[in-house]
C-alpha atoms as a PDB file:
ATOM      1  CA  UNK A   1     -53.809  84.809 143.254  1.00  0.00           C
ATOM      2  CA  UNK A   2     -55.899  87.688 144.917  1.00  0.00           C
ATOM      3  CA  UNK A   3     -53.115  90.227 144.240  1.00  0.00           C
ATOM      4  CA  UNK A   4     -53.063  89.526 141.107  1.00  0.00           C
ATOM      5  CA  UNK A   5     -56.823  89.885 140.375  1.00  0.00           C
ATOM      6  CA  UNK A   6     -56.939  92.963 141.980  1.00  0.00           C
ATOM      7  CA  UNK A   7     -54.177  94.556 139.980  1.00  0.00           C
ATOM      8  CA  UNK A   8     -55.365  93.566 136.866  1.00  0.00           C
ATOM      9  CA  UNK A   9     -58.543  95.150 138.479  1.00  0.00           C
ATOM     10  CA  UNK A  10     -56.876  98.111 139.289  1.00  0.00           C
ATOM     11  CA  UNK A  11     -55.021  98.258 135.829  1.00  0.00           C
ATOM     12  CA  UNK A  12     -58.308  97.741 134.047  1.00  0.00           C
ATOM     13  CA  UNK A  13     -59.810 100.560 135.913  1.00  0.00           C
ATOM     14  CA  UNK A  14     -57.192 102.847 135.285  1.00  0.00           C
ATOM     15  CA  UNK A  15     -56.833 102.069 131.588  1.00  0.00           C
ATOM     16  CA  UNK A  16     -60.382 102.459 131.042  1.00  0.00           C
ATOM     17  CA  UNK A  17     -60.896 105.618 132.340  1.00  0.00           C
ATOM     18  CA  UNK A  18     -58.181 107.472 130.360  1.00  0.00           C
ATOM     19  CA  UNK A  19     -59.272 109.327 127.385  1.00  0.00           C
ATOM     20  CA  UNK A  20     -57.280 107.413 124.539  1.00  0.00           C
ATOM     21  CA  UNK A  21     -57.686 109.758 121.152  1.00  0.00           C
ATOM     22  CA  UNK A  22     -55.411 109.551 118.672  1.00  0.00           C
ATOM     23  CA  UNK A  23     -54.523 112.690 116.255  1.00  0.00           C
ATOM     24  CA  UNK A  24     -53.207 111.965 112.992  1.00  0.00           C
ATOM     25  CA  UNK A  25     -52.570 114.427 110.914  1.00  0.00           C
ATOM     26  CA  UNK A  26     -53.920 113.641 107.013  1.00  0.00           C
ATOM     27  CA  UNK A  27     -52.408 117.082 105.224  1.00  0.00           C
ATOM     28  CA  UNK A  28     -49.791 116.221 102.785  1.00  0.00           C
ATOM     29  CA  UNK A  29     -49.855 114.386  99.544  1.00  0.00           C
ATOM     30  CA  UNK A  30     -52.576 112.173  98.401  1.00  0.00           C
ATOM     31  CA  UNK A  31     -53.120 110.048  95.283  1.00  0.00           C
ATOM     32  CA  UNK A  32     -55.921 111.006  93.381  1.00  0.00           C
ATOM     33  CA  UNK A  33     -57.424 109.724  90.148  1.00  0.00           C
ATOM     34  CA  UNK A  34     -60.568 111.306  87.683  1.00  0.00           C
ATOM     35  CA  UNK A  35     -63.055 108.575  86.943  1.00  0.00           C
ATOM     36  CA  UNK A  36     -65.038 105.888  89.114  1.00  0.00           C
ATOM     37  CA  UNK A  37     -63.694 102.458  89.331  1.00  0.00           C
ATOM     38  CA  UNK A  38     -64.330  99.470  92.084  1.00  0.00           C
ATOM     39  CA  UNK A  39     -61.578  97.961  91.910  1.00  0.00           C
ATOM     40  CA  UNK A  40     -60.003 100.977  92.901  1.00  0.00           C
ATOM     41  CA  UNK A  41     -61.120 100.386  96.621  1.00  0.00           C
ATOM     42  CA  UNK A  42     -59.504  97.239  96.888  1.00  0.00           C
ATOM     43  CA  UNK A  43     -56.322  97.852  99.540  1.00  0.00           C
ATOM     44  CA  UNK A  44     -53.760  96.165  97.348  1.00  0.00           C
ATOM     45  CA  UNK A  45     -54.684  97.986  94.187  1.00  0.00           C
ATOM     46  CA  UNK A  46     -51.804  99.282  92.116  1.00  0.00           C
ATOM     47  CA  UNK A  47     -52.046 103.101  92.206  1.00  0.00           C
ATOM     48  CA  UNK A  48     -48.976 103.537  91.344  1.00  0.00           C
ATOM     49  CA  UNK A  49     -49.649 105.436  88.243  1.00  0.00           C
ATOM     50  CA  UNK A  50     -51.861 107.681  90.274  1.00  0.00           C
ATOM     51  CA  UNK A  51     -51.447 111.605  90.256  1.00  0.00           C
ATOM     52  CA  UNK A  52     -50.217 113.485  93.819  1.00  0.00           C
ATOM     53  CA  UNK A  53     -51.564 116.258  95.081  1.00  0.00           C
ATOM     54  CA  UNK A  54     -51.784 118.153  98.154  1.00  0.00           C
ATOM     55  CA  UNK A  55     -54.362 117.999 100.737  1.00  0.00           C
ATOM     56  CA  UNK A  56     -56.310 119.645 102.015  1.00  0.00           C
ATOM     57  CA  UNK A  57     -56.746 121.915  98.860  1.00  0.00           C
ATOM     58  CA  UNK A  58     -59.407 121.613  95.406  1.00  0.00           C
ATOM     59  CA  UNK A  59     -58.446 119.074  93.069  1.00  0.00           C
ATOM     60  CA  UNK A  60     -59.388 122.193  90.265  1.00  0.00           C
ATOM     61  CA  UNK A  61     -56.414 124.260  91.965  1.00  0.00           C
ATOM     62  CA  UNK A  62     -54.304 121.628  91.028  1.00  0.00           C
ATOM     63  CA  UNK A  63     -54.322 121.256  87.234  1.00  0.00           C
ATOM     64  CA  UNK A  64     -58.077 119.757  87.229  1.00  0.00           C
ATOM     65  CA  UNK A  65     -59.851 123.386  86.818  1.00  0.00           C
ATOM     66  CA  UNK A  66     -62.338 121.564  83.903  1.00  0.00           C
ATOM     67  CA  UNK A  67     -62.986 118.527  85.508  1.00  0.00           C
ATOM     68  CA  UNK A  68     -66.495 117.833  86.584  1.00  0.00           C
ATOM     69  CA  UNK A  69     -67.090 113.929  87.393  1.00  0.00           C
ATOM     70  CA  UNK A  70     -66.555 111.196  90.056  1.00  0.00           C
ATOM     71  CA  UNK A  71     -62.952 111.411  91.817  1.00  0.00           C
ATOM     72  CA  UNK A  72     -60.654 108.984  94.613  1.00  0.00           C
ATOM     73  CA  UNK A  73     -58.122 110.005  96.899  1.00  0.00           C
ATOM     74  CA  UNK A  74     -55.890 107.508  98.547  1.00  0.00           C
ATOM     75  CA  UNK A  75     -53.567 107.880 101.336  1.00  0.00           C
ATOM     76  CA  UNK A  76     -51.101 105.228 102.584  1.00  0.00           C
ATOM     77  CA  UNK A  77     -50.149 105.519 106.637  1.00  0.00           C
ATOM     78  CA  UNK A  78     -49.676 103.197 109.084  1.00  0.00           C
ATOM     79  CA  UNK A  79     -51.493 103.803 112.302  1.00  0.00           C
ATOM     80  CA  UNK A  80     -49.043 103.679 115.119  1.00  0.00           C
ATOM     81  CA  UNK A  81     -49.761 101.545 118.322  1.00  0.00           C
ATOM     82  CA  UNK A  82     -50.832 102.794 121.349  1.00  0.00           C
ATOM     83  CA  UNK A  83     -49.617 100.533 123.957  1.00  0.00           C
END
């Protein structure tokens, strides 16, 4: 029983001192929609219907040059597991 406390000891220790960051990368294609809505920021809102565009890059760049007002972006991504 004390071998295995002092491996999971051990383990812990080692675990705890590495320097776990993950880097995603969020340039691509995002949904974005004009307008201001709350039901927007629910996660299993339909946003289907939304318009893509790239990221990162201005929203007037992409065919919204006159627009002036509230905006969303949504991205979908899994987060992959670390262990």
């Amino acid at each position: 029983m004390k071998k295995i406390f002092l491996l999971f000891f051990f383990l812990v220790s080692i675990l705890s001192a590495q320097d776990f960051k993950l880097k995603l990368n969020l340039a691509g294609e995002w949904l974005f929609k004009t307008g201001d809505n709350l039901k927007w920021l629910e996660p299993e809102f339909d946003d289907s219907d939304w318009t893509k565009i790239k990221v990162p890059s201005t929203f007037e760049s992409q065919g919204f040059e006159d627009y002036d007002g509230f905006v969303w972006y949504r991205l979908h991504f899994d987060v992959p597991q670390i262990f």
